[in-house]
Protein backbone atom coordinates (compact mmCIF):
# COMPACT_ATOMS: atom_id res chain seq x y z
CA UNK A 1 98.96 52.89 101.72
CA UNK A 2 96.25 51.62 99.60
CA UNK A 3 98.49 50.21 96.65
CA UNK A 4 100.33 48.27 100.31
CA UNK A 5 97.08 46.63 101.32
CA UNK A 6 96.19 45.31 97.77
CA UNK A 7 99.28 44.09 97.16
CA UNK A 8 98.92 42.33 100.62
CA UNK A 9 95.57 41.51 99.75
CA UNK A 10 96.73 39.92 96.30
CA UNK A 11 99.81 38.42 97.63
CA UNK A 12 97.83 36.55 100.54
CA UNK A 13 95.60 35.11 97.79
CA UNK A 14 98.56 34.03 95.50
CA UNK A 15 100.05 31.84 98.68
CA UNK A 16 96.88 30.28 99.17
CA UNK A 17 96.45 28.94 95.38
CA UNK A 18 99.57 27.86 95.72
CA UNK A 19 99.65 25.94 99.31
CA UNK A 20 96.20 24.28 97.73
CA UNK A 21 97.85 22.85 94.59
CA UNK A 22 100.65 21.46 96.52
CA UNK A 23 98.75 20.44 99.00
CA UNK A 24 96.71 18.60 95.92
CA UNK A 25 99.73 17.61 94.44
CA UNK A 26 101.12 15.64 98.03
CA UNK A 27 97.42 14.26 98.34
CA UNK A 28 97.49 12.18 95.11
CA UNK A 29 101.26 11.12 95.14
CA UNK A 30 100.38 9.70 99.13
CA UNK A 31 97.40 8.14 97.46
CA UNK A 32 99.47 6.31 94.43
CA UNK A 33 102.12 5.25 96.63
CA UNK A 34 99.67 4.06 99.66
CA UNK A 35 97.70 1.93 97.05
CA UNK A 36 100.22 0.03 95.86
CA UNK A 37 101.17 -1.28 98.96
CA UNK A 38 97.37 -1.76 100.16
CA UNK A 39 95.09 -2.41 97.70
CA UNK A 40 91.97 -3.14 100.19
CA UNK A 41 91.12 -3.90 103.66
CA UNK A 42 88.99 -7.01 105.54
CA UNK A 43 85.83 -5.45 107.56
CA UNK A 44 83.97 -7.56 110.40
CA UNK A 45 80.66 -6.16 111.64
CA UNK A 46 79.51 -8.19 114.74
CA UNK A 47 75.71 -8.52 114.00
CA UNK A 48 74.77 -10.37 116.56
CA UNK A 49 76.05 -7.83 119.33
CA UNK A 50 74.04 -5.12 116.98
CA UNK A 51 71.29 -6.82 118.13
CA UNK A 52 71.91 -7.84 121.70
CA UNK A 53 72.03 -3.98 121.81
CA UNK A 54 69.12 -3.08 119.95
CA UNK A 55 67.00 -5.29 122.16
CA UNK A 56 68.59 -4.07 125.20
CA UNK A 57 67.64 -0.71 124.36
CA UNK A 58 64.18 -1.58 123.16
CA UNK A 59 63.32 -2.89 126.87
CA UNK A 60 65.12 -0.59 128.55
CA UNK A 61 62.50 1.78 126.71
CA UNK A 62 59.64 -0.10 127.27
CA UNK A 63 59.72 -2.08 130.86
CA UNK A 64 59.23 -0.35 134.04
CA UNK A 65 61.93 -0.47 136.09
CA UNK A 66 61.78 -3.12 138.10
CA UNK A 67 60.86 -5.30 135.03
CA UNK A 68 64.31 -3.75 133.37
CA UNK A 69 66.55 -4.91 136.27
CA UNK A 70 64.85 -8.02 136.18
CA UNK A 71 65.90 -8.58 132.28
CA UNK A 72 69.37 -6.95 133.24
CA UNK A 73 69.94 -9.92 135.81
CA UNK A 74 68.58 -12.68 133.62
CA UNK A 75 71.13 -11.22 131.26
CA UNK A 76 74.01 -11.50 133.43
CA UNK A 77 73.06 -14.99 134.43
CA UNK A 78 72.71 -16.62 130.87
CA UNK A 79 76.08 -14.61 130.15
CA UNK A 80 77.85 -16.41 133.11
CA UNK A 81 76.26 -19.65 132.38
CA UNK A 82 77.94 -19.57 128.87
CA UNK A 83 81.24 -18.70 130.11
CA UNK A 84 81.22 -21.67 132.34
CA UNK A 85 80.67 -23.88 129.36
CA UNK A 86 82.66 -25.39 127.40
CA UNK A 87 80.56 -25.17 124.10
CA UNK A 88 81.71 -22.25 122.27
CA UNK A 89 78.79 -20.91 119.73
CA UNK A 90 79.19 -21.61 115.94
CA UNK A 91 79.75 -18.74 113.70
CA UNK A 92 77.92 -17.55 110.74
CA UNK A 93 79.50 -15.33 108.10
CA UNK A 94 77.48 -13.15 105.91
CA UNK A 95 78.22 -11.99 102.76
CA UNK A 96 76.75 -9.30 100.47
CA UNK A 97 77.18 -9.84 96.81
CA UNK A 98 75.44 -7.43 95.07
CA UNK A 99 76.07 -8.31 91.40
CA UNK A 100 76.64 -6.02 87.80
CA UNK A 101 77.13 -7.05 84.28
CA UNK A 102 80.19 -7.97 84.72
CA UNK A 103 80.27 -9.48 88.02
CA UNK A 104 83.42 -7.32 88.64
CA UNK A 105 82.32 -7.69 92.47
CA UNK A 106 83.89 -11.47 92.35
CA UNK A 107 86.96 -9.56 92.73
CA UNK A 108 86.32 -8.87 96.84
CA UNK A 109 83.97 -12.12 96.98
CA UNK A 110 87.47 -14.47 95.97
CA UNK A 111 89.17 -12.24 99.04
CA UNK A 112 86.00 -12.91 101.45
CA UNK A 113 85.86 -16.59 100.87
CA UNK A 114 89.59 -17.01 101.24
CA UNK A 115 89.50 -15.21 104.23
CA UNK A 116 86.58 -17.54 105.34
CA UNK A 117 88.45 -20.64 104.07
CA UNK A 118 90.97 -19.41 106.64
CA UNK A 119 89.28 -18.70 110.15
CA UNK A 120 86.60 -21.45 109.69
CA UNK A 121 85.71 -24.25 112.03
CA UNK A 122 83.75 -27.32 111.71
CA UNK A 123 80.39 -25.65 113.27
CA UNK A 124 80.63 -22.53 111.46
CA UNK A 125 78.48 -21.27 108.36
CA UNK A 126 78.40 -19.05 105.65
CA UNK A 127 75.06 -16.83 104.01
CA UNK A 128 75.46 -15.05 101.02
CA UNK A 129 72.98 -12.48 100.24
CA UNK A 130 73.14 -12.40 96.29
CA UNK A 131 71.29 -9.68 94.58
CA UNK A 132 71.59 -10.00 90.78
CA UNK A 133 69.83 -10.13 87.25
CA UNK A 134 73.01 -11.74 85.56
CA UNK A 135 75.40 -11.17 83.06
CA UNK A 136 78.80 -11.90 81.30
CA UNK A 137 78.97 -15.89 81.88
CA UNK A 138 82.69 -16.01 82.69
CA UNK A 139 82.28 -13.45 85.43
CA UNK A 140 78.89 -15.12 87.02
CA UNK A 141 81.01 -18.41 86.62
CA UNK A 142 83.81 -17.13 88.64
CA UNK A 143 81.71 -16.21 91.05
CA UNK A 144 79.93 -19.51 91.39
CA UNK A 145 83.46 -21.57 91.57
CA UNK A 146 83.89 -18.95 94.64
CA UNK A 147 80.92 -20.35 96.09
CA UNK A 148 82.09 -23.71 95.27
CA UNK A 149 85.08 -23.36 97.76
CA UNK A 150 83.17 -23.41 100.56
CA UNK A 151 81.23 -26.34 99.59
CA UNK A 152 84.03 -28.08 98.83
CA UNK A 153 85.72 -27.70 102.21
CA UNK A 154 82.31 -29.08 103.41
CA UNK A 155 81.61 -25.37 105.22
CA UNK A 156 77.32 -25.39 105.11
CA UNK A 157 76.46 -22.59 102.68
CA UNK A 158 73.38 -21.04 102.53
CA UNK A 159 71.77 -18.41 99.39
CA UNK A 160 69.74 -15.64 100.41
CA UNK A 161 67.38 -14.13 97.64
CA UNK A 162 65.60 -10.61 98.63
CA UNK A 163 64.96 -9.41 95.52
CA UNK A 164 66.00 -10.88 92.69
CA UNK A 165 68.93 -13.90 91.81
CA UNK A 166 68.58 -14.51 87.66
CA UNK A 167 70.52 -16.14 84.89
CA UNK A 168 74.20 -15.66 86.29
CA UNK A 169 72.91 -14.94 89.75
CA UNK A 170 70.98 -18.06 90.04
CA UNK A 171 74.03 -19.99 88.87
CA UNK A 172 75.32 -18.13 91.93
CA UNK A 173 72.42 -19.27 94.53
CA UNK A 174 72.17 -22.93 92.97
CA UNK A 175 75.78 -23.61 94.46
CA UNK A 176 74.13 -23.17 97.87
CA UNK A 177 73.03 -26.24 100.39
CA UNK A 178 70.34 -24.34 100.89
CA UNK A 179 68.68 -21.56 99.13
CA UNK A 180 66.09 -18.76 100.27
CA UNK A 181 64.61 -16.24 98.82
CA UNK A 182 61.23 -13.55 99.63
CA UNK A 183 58.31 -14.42 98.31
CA UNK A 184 58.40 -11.84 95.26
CA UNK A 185 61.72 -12.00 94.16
CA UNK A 186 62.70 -12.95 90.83
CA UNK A 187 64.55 -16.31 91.07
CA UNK A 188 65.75 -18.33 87.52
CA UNK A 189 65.96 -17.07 84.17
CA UNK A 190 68.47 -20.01 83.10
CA UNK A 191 68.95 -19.59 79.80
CA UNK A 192 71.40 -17.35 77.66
CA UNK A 193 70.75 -14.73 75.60
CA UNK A 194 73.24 -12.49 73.71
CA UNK A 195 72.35 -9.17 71.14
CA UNK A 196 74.82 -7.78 68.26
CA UNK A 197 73.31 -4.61 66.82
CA UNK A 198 74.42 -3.97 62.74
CA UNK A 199 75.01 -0.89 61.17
CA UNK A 200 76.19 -2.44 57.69
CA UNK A 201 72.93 -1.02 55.92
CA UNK A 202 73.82 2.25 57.16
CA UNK A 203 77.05 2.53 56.31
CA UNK A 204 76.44 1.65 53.08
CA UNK A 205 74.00 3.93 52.95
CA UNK A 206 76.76 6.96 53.80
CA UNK A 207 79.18 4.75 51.31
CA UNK A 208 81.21 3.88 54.36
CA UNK A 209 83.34 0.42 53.66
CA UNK A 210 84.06 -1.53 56.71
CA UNK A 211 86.61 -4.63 56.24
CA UNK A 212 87.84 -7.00 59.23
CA UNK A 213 90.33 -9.85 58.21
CA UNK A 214 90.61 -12.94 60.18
CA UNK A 215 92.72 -16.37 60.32
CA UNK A 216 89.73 -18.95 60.95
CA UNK A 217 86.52 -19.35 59.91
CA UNK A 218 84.53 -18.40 63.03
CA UNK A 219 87.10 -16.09 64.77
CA UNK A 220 84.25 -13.94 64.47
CA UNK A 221 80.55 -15.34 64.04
CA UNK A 222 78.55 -11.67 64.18
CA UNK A 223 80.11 -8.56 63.48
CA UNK A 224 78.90 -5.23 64.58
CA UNK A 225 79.42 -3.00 61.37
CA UNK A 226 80.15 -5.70 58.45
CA UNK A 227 77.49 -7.46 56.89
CA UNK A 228 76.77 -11.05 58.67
CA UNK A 229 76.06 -14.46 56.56
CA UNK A 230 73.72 -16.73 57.88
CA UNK A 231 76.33 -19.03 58.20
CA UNK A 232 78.09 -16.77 60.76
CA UNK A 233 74.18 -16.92 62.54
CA UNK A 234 73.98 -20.14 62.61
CA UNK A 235 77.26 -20.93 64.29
CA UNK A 236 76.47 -17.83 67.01
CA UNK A 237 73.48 -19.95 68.35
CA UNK A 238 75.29 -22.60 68.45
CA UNK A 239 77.79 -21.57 70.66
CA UNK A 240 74.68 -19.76 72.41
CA UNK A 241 72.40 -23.40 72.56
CA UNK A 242 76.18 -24.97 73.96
CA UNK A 243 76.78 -22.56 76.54
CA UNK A 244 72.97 -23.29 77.37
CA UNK A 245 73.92 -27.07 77.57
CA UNK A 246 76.72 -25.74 79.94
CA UNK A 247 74.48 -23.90 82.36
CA UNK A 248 71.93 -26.44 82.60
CA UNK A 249 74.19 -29.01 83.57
CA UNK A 250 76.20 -27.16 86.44
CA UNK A 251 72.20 -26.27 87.89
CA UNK A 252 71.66 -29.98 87.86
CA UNK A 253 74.88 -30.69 89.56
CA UNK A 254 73.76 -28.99 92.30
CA UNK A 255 70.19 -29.24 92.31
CA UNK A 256 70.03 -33.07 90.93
CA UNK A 257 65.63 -33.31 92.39
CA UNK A 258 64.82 -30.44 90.51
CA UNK A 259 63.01 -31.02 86.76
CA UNK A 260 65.84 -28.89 84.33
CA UNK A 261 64.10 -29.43 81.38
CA UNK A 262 60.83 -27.70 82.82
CA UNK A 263 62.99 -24.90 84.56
CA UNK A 264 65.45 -23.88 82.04
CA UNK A 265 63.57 -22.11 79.55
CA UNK A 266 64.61 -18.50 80.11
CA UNK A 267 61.75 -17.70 82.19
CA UNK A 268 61.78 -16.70 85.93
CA UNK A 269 59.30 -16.99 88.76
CA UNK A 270 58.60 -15.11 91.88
CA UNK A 271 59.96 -16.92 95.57
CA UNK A 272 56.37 -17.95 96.22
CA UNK A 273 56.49 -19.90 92.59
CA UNK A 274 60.03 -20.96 92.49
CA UNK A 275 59.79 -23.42 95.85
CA UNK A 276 56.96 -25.54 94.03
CA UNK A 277 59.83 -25.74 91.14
CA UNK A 278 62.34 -26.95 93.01
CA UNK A 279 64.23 -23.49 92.68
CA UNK A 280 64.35 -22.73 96.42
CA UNK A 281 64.15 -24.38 99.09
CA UNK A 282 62.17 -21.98 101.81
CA UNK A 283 60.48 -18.68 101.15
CA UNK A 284 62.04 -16.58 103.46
CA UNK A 285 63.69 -12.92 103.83
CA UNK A 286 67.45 -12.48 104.88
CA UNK A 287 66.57 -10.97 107.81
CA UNK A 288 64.54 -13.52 109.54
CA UNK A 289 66.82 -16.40 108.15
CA UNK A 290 69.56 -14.22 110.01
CA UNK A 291 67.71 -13.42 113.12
CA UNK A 292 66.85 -17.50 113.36
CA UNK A 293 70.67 -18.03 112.88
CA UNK A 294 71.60 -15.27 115.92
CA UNK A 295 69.82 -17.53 118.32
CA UNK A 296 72.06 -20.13 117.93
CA UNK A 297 75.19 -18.96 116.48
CA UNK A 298 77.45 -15.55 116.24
CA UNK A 299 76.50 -13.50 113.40
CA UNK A 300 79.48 -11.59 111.78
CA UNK A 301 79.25 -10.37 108.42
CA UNK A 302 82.38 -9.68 106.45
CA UNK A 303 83.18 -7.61 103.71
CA UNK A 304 86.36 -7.14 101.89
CA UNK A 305 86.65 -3.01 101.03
CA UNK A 306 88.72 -2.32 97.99
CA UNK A 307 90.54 1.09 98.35
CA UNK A 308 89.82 3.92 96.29
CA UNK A 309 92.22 5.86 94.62
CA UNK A 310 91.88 10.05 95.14
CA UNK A 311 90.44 10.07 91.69
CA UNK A 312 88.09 7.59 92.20
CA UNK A 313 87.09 9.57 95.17
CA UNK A 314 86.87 13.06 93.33
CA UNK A 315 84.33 11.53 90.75
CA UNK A 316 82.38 9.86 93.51
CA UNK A 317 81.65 13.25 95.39
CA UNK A 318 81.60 14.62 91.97
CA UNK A 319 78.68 12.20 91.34
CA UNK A 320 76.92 12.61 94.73
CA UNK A 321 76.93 16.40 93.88
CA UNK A 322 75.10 16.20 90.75
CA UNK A 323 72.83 13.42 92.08
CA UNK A 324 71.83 16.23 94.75
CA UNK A 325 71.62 19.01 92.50
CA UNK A 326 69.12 16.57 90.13
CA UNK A 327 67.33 15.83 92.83
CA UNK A 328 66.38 19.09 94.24
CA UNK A 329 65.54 20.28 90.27
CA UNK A 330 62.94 17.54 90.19
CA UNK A 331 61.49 18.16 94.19
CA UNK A 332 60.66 21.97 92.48
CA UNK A 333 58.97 20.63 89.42
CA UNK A 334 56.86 18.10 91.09
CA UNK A 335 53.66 19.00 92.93
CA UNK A 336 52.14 17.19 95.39
């Protein structure tokens, strides 16, 4: 009777491993064939009716209740008043563009725009909130040519800087008709700047050879583990002090009043500095440029949501576990 109820036991167990591989195993072949048909999905989040609500509740908290049914009619009136009229609001569409080295983001900002491009009409607006210290210049110049669409199909865009918008992302925010930013974020940095470590000395130290052939003589200007000639240096800033000619002149496209030659040195300046430099053009954060704009116009922000393959997914919790576990180890080692 025993040796029954083990073998029960052990059998039950055996099914279970196997129903959770499978059901594993039907999980990730859903999820490959599912993103290949659908690689991402279009989100609108109606801000201005997030805050129609939160100041509904906020009096209904704080009036008596007379004063509440008061508000509550007034409500209703102005609501009726604007369905009579013919003026519909203006929209605005905000963006987030939160930018890395690579400005792989531009990937859902080209899909956001586009969209954009598509539903606009001659009132509405766009607000980008861009939040970004830079990096590769063919990404951050994607990413501005994005930009550029709207402008070009005469759409009013508007830059948002919270906290910082350098190098690459103030080639971003320069696009802009207008551009705002807080008063202590980091707004410029136009310059370029590029660093090749070399390990030639130490492999020859080890008696390592390195060779690298090319057809050309600057296919490659710097190398990593061979041993660079100044010629080679000398042609690398030049394509640096070039692609520094480049920026320069697609800032002053945009921003024609503003002195280049005193602004484009490399260095950056806070909001509160940048507006006396012509970087900016208000010192302001995104959410009171925003609640201005919900006065007047319908807020919606829009955000293009790439799916995520299973595995993608897996290392995500994966990542959010260990973040947790780190955490907690460092809440026990630190006293208050």
């Amino acid at each position: 009777m025993e040796f029954l109820y083990e073998y029960g036991l052990f059998l039950a167990k055996a099914v279970t491993i196997v129903l959770s591989v499978l059901a594993i195993v039907v999980l990730v072949l859903a999820s490959s064939i599912k993103s290949k048909t659908d690689k991402g999905e279009l989100q609108l989040t109606d801000i201005s009716d997030e805050l129609i609500q939160l100041k509904h509740d906020l009096k209904q908290e704080l009036l008596t209740k007379k004063q509440f049914k008061a508000y509550e009619k007034q409500v209703k009136a102005e609501e009726k008043n604007a369905e009579k009229s013919d003026t519909a609001k203006g929209k605005v569409f905000v963006i987030d563009f939160k930018g890395s080295i690579d400005a792989g983001e531009v990937a859902s900002l080209r899909e956001e725009v586009t969209a954009i491009l598509t539903i606009a009409d001659k009132d509405d607006q766009v607000l980008v909130n861009v939040e970004s210290g830079g990096g590769m210049v063919h990404g951050y110049g994607l990413a501005s040519s994005q930009l550029d669409r709207l402008r070009q199909a005469n759409i009013p865009l508007s830059i948002c800087i919270d906290k910082v918008a350098a190098s690459g992302g103030y080639m971003m925010a320069c696009v802009a008709n207008k551009v705002y930013a807080a008063p202590f974020a980091i707004v410029g940095s136009i310059g370029v700047v590029a660093q090749v470590p070399n390990f030639n000395r130490l492999l020859k130290k080890h008696d390592i050879d390195y060779e690298q052939h090319t057809a050309g003589d600057f296919k490659r200007t710097l190398t990593i583990f061979g041993e660079n000639t100044d010629e080679g240096r000398a042609k690398f800033q030049q394509e640096l002090e070039e692609t520094h000619v480049l920026f320069k002149a697609f800032v002053g496209r945009y921003r024609p009043e503003m002195d280049i030659a005193k602004v484009a040195t490399g260095e950056h300046w806070y909001g509160q500095q940048a507006i006396n430099l012509g970087l900016i053009d208000e010192v302001s954060t995104s959410d009171d440029v925003i609640l201005n704009l919900a006065k007047t116009h319908k807020v919606i922000k829009i955000r293009y949501q790439m799916k995520k393959k299973l595995a993608d997914k897996i290392a995500h919790a994966a990542s959010l576990s260990i973040n947790s576990v780190m955490n907690k180890l460092l809440e026990r080692n630190q006293s208050v």
